[in-house]
PDB file of N, CA and C in Angstrom:
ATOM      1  N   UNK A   1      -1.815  24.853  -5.950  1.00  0.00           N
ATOM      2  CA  UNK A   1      -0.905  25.392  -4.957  1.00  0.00           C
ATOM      3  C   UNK A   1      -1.688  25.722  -3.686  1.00  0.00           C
ATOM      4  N   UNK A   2      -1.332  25.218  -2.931  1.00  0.00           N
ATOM      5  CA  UNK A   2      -1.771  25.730  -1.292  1.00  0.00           C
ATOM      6  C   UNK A   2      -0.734  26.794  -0.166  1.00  0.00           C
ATOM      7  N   UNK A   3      -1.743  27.830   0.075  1.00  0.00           N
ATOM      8  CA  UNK A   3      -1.020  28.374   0.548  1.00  0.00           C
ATOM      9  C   UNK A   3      -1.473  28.589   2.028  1.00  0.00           C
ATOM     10  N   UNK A   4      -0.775  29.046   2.828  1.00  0.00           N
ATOM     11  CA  UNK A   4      -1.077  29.986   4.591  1.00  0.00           C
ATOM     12  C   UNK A   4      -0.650  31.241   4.846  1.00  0.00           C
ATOM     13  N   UNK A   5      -1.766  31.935   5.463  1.00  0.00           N
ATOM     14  CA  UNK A   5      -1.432  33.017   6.053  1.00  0.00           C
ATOM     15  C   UNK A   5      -2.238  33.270   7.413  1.00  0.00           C
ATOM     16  N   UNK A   6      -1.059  33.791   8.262  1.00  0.00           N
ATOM     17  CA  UNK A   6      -1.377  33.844   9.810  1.00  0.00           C
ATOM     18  C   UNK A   6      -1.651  35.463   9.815  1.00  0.00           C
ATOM     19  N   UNK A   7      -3.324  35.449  10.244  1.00  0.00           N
ATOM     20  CA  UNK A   7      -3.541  37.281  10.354  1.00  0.00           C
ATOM     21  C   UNK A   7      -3.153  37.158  11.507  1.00  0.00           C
ATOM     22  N   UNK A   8      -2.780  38.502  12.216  1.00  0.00           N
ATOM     23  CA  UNK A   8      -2.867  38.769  13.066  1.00  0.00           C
ATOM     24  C   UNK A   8      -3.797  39.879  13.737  1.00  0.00           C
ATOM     25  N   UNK A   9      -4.005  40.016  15.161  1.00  0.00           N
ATOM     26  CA  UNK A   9      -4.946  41.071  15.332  1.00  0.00           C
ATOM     27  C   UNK A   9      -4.099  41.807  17.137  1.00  0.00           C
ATOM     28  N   UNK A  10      -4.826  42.787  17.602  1.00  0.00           N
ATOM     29  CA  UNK A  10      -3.981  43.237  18.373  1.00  0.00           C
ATOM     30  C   UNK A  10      -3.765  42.160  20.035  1.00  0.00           C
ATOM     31  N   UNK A  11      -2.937  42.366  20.730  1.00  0.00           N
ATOM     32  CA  UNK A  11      -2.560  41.430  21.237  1.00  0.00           C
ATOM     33  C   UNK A  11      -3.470  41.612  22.763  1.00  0.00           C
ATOM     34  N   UNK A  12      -4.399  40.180  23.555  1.00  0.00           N
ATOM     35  CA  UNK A  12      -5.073  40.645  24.760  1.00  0.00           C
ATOM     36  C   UNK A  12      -3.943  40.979  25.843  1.00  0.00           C
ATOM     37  N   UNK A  13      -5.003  41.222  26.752  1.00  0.00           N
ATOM     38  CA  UNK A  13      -4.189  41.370  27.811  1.00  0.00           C
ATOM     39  C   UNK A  13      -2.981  40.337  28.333  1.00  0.00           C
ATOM     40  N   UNK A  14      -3.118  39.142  28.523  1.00  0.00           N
ATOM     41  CA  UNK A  14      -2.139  37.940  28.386  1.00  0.00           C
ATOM     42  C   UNK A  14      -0.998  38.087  27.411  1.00  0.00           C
ATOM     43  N   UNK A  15      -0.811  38.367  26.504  1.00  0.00           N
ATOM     44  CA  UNK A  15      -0.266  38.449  25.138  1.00  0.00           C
ATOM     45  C   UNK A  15       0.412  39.816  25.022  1.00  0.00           C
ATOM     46  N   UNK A  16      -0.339  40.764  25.476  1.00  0.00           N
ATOM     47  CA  UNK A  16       0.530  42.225  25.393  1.00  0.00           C
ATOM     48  C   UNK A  16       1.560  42.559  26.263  1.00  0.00           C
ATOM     49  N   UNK A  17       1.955  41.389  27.505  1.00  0.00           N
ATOM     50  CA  UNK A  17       3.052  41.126  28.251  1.00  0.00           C
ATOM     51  C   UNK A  17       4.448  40.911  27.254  1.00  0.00           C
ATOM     52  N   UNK A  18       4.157  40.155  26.208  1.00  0.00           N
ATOM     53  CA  UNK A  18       5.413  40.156  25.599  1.00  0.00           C
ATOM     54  C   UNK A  18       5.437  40.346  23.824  1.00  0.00           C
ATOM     55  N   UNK A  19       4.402  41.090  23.917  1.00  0.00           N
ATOM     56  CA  UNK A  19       4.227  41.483  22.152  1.00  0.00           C
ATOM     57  C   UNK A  19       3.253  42.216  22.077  1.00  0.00           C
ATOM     58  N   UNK A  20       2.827  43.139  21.081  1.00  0.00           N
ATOM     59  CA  UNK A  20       1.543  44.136  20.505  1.00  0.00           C
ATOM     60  C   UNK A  20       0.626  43.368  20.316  1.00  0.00           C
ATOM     61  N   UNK A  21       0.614  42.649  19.338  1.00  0.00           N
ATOM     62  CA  UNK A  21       0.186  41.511  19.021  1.00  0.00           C
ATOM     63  C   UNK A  21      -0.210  40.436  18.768  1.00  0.00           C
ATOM     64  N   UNK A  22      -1.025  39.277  18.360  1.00  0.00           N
ATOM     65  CA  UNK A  22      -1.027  37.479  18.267  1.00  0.00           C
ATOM     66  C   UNK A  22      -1.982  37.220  17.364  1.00  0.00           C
ATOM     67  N   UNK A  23      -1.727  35.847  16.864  1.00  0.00           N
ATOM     68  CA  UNK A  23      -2.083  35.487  16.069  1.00  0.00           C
ATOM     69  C   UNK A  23      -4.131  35.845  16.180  1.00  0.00           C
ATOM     70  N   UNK A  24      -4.658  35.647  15.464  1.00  0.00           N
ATOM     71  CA  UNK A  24      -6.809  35.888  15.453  1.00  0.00           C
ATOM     72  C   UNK A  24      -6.641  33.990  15.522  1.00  0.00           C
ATOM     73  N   UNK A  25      -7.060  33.612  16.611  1.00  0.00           N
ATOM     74  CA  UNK A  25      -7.976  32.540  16.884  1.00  0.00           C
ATOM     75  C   UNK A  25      -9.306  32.477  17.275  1.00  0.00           C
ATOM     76  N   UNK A  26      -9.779  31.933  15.959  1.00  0.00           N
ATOM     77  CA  UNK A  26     -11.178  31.909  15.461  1.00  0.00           C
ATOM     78  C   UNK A  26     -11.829  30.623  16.623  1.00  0.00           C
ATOM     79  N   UNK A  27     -12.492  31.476  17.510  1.00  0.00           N
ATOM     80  CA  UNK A  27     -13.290  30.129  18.614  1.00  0.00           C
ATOM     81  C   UNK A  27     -14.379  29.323  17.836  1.00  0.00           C
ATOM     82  N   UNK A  28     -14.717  28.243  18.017  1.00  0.00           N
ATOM     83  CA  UNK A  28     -15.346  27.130  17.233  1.00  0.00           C
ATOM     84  C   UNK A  28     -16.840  28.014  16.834  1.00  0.00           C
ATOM     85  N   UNK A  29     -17.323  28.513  17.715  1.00  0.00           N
ATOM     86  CA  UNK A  29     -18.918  29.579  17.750  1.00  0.00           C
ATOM     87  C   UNK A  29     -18.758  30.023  16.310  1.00  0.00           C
ATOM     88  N   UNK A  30     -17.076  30.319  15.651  1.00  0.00           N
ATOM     89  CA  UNK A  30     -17.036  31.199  14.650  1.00  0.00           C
ATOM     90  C   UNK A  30     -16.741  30.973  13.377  1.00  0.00           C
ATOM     91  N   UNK A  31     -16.152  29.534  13.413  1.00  0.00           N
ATOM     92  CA  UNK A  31     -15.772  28.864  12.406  1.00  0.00           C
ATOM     93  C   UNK A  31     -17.017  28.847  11.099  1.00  0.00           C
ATOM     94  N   UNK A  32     -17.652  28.192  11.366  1.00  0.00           N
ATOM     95  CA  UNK A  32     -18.728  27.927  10.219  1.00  0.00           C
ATOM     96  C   UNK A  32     -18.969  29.319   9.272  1.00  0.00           C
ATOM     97  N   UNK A  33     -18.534  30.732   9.958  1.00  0.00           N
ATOM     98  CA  UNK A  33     -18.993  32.264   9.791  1.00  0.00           C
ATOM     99  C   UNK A  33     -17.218  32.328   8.767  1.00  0.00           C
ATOM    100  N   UNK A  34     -16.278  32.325   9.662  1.00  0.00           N
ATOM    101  CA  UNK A  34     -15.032  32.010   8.835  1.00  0.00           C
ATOM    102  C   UNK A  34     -15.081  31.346   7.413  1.00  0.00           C
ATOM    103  N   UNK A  35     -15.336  30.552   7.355  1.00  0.00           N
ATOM    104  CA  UNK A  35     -15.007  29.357   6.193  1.00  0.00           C
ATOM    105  C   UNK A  35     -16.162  29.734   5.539  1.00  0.00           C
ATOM    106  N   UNK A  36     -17.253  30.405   6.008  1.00  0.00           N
ATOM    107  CA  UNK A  36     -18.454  30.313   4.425  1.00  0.00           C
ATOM    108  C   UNK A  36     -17.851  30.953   3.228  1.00  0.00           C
ATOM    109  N   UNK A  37     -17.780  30.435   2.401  1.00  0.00           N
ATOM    110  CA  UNK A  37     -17.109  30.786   1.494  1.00  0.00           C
ATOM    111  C   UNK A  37     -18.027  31.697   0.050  1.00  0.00           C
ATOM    112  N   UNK A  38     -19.332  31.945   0.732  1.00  0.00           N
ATOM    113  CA  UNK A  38     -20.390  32.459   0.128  1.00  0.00           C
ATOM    114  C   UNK A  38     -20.427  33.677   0.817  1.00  0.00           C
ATOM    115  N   UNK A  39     -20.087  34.227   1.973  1.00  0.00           N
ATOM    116  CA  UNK A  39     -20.152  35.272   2.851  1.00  0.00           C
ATOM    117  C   UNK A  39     -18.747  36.338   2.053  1.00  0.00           C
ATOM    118  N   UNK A  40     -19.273  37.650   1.623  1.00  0.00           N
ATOM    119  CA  UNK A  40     -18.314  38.395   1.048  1.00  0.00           C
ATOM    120  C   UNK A  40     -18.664  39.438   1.563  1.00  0.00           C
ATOM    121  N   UNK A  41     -19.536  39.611   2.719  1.00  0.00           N
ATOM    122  CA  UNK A  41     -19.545  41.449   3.759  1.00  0.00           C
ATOM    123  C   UNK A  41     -18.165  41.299   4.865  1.00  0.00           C
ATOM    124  N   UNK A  42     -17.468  42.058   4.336  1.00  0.00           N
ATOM    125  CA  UNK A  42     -16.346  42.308   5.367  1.00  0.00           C
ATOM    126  C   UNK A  42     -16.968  43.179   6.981  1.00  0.00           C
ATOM    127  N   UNK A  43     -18.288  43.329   6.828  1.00  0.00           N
ATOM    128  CA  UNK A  43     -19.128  43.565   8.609  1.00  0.00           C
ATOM    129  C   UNK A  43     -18.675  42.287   9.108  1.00  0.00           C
ATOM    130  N   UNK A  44     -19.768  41.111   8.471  1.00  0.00           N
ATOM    131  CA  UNK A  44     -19.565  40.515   9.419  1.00  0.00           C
ATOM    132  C   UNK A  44     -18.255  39.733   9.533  1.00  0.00           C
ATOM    133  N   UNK A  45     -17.498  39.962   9.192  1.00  0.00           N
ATOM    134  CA  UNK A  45     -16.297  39.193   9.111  1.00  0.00           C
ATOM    135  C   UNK A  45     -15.387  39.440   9.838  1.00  0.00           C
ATOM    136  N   UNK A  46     -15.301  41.292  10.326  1.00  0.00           N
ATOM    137  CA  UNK A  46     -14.555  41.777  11.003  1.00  0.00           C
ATOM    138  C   UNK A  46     -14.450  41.223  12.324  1.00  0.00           C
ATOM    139  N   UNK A  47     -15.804  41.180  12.896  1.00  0.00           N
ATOM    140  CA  UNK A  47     -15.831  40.512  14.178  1.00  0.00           C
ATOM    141  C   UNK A  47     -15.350  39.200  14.861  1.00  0.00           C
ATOM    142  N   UNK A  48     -14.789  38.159  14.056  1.00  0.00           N
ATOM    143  CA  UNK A  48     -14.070  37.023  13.979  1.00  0.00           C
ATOM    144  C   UNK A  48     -12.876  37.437  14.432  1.00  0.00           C
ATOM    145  N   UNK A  49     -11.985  38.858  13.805  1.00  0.00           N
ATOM    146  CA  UNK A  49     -10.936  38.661  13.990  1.00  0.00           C
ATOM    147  C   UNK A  49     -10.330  39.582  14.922  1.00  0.00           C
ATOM    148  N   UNK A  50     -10.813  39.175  16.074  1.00  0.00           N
ATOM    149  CA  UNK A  50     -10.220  40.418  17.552  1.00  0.00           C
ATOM    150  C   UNK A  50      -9.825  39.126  18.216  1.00  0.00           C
ATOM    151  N   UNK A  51      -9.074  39.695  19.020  1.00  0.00           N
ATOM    152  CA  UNK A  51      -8.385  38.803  20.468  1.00  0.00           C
ATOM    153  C   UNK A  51      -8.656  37.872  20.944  1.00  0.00           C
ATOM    154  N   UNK A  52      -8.320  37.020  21.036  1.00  0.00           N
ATOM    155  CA  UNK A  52      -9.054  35.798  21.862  1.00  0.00           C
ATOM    156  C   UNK A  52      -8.919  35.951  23.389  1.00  0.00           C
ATOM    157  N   UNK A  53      -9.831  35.805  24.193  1.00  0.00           N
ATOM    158  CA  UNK A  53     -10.074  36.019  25.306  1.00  0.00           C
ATOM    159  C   UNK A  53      -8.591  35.748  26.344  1.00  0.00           C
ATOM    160  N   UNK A  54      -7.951  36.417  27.353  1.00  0.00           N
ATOM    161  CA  UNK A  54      -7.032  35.827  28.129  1.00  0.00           C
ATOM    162  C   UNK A  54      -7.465  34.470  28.934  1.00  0.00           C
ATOM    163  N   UNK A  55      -8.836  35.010  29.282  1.00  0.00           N
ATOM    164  CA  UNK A  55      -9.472  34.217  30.853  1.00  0.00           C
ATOM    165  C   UNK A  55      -9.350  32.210  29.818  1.00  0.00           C
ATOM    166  N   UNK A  56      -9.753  32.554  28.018  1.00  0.00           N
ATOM    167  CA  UNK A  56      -9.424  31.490  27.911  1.00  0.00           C
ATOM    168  C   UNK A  56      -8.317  30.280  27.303  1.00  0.00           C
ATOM    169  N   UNK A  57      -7.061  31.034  27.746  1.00  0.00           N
ATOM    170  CA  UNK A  57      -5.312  30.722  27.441  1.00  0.00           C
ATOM    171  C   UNK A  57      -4.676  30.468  28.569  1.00  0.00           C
ATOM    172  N   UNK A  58      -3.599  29.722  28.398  1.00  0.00           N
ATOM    173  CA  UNK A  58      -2.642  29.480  28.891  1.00  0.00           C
ATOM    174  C   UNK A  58      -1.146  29.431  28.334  1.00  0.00           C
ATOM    175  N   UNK A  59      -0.197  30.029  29.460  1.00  0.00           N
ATOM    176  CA  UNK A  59       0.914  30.475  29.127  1.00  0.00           C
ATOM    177  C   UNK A  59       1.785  29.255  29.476  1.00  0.00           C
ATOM    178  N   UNK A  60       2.782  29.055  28.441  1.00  0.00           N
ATOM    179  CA  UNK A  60       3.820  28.226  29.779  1.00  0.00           C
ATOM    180  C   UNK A  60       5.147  28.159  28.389  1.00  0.00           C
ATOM    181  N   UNK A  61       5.995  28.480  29.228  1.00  0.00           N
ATOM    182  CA  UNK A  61       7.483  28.433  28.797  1.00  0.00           C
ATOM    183  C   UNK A  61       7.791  27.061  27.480  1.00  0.00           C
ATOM    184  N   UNK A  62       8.375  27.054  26.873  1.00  0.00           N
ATOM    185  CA  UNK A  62       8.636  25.892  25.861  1.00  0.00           C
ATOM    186  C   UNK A  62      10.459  26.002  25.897  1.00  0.00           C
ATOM    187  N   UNK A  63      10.689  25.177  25.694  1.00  0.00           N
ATOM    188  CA  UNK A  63      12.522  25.206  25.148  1.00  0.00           C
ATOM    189  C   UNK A  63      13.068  26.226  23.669  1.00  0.00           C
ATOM    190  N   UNK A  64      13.751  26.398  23.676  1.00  0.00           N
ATOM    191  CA  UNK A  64      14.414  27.118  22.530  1.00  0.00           C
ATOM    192  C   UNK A  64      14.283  26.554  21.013  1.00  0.00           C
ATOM    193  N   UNK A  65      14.720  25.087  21.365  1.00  0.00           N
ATOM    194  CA  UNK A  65      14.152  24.153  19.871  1.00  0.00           C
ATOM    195  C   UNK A  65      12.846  24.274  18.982  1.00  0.00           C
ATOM    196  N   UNK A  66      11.994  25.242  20.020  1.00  0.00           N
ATOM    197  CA  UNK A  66      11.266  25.613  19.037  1.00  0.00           C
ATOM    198  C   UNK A  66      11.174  26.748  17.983  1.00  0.00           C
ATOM    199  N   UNK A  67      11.874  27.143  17.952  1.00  0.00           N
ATOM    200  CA  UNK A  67      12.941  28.405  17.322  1.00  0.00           C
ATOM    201  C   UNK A  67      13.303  27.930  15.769  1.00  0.00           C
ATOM    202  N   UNK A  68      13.593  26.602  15.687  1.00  0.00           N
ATOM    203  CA  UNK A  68      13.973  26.444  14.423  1.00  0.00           C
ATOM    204  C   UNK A  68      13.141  25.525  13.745  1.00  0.00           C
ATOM    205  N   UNK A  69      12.957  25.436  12.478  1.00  0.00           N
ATOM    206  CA  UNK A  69      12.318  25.276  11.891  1.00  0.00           C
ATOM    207  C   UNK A  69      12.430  23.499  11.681  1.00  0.00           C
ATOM    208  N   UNK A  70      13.738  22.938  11.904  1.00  0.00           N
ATOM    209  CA  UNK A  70      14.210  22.040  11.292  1.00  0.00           C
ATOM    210  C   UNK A  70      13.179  20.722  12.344  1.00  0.00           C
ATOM    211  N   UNK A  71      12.788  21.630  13.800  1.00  0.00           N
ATOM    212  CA  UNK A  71      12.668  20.802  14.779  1.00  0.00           C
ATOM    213  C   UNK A  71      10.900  20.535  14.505  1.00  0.00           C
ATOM    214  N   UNK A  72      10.335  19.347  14.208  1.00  0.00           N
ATOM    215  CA  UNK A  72       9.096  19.406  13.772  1.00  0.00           C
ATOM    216  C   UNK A  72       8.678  18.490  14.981  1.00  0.00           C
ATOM    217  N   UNK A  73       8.142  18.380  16.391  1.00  0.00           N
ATOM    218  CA  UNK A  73       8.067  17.494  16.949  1.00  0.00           C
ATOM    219  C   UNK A  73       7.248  17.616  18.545  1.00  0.00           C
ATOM    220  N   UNK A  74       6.165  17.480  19.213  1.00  0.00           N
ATOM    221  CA  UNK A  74       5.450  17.501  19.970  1.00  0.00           C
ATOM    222  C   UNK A  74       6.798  18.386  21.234  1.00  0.00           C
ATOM    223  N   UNK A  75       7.992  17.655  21.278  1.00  0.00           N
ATOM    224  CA  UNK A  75       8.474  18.623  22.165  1.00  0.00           C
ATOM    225  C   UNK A  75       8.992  19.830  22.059  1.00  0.00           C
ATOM    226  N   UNK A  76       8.326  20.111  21.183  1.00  0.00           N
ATOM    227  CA  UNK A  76       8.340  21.881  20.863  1.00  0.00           C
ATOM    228  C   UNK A  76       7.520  22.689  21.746  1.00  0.00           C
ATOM    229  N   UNK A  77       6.494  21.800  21.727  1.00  0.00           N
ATOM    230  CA  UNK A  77       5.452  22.892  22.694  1.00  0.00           C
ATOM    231  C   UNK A  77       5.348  22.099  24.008  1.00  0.00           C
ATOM    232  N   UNK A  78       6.514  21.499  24.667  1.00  0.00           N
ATOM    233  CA  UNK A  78       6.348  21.089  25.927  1.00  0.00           C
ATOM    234  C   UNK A  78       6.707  22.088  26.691  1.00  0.00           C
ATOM    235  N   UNK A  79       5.978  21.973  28.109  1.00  0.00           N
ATOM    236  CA  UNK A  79       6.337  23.034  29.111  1.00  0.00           C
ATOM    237  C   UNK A  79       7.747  22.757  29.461  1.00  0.00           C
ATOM    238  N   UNK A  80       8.348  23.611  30.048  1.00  0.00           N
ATOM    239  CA  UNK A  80       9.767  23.343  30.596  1.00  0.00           C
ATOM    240  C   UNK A  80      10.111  23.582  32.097  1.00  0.00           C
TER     241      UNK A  80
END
């Protein structure tokens, strides 16, 4: 069985415009530290999962169709 779960962590400055919150995107620097699957100190682990920088996101409007689930398709995340 495979499963997902989306942590979340508190939301940056970009992001706290329209929520507390967003998803922890793990920048590539951090991945290899993520996935060791031999690493069991929750120190260093904590540090992976804070905010991802604003300066490096972008915002932009999408259509409503992305709302439902049924709609699986690149124009979900088109700008509008």
């Amino acid at each position: 069985m495979c499963t997902t779960t989306i942590i979340t962590t508190a939301a940056n400055k970009m992001v706290e415009t329209i929520h507390n919150r967003m998803p922890v995107i793990i920048p590539r620097e951090k991945e290899a530290t993520w996935l060791n699957q031999d690493l069991h100190d929750k120190e260093a682990l904590i540090p992976v999962l804070v905010p991802y920088p604003s300066d490096d996101m972008k915002f932009a409007e999408v259509s409503p169709i992305v709302n439902s689930p049924a709609n699986d398709s690149p124009d979900c995340i088109q700008p509008v």
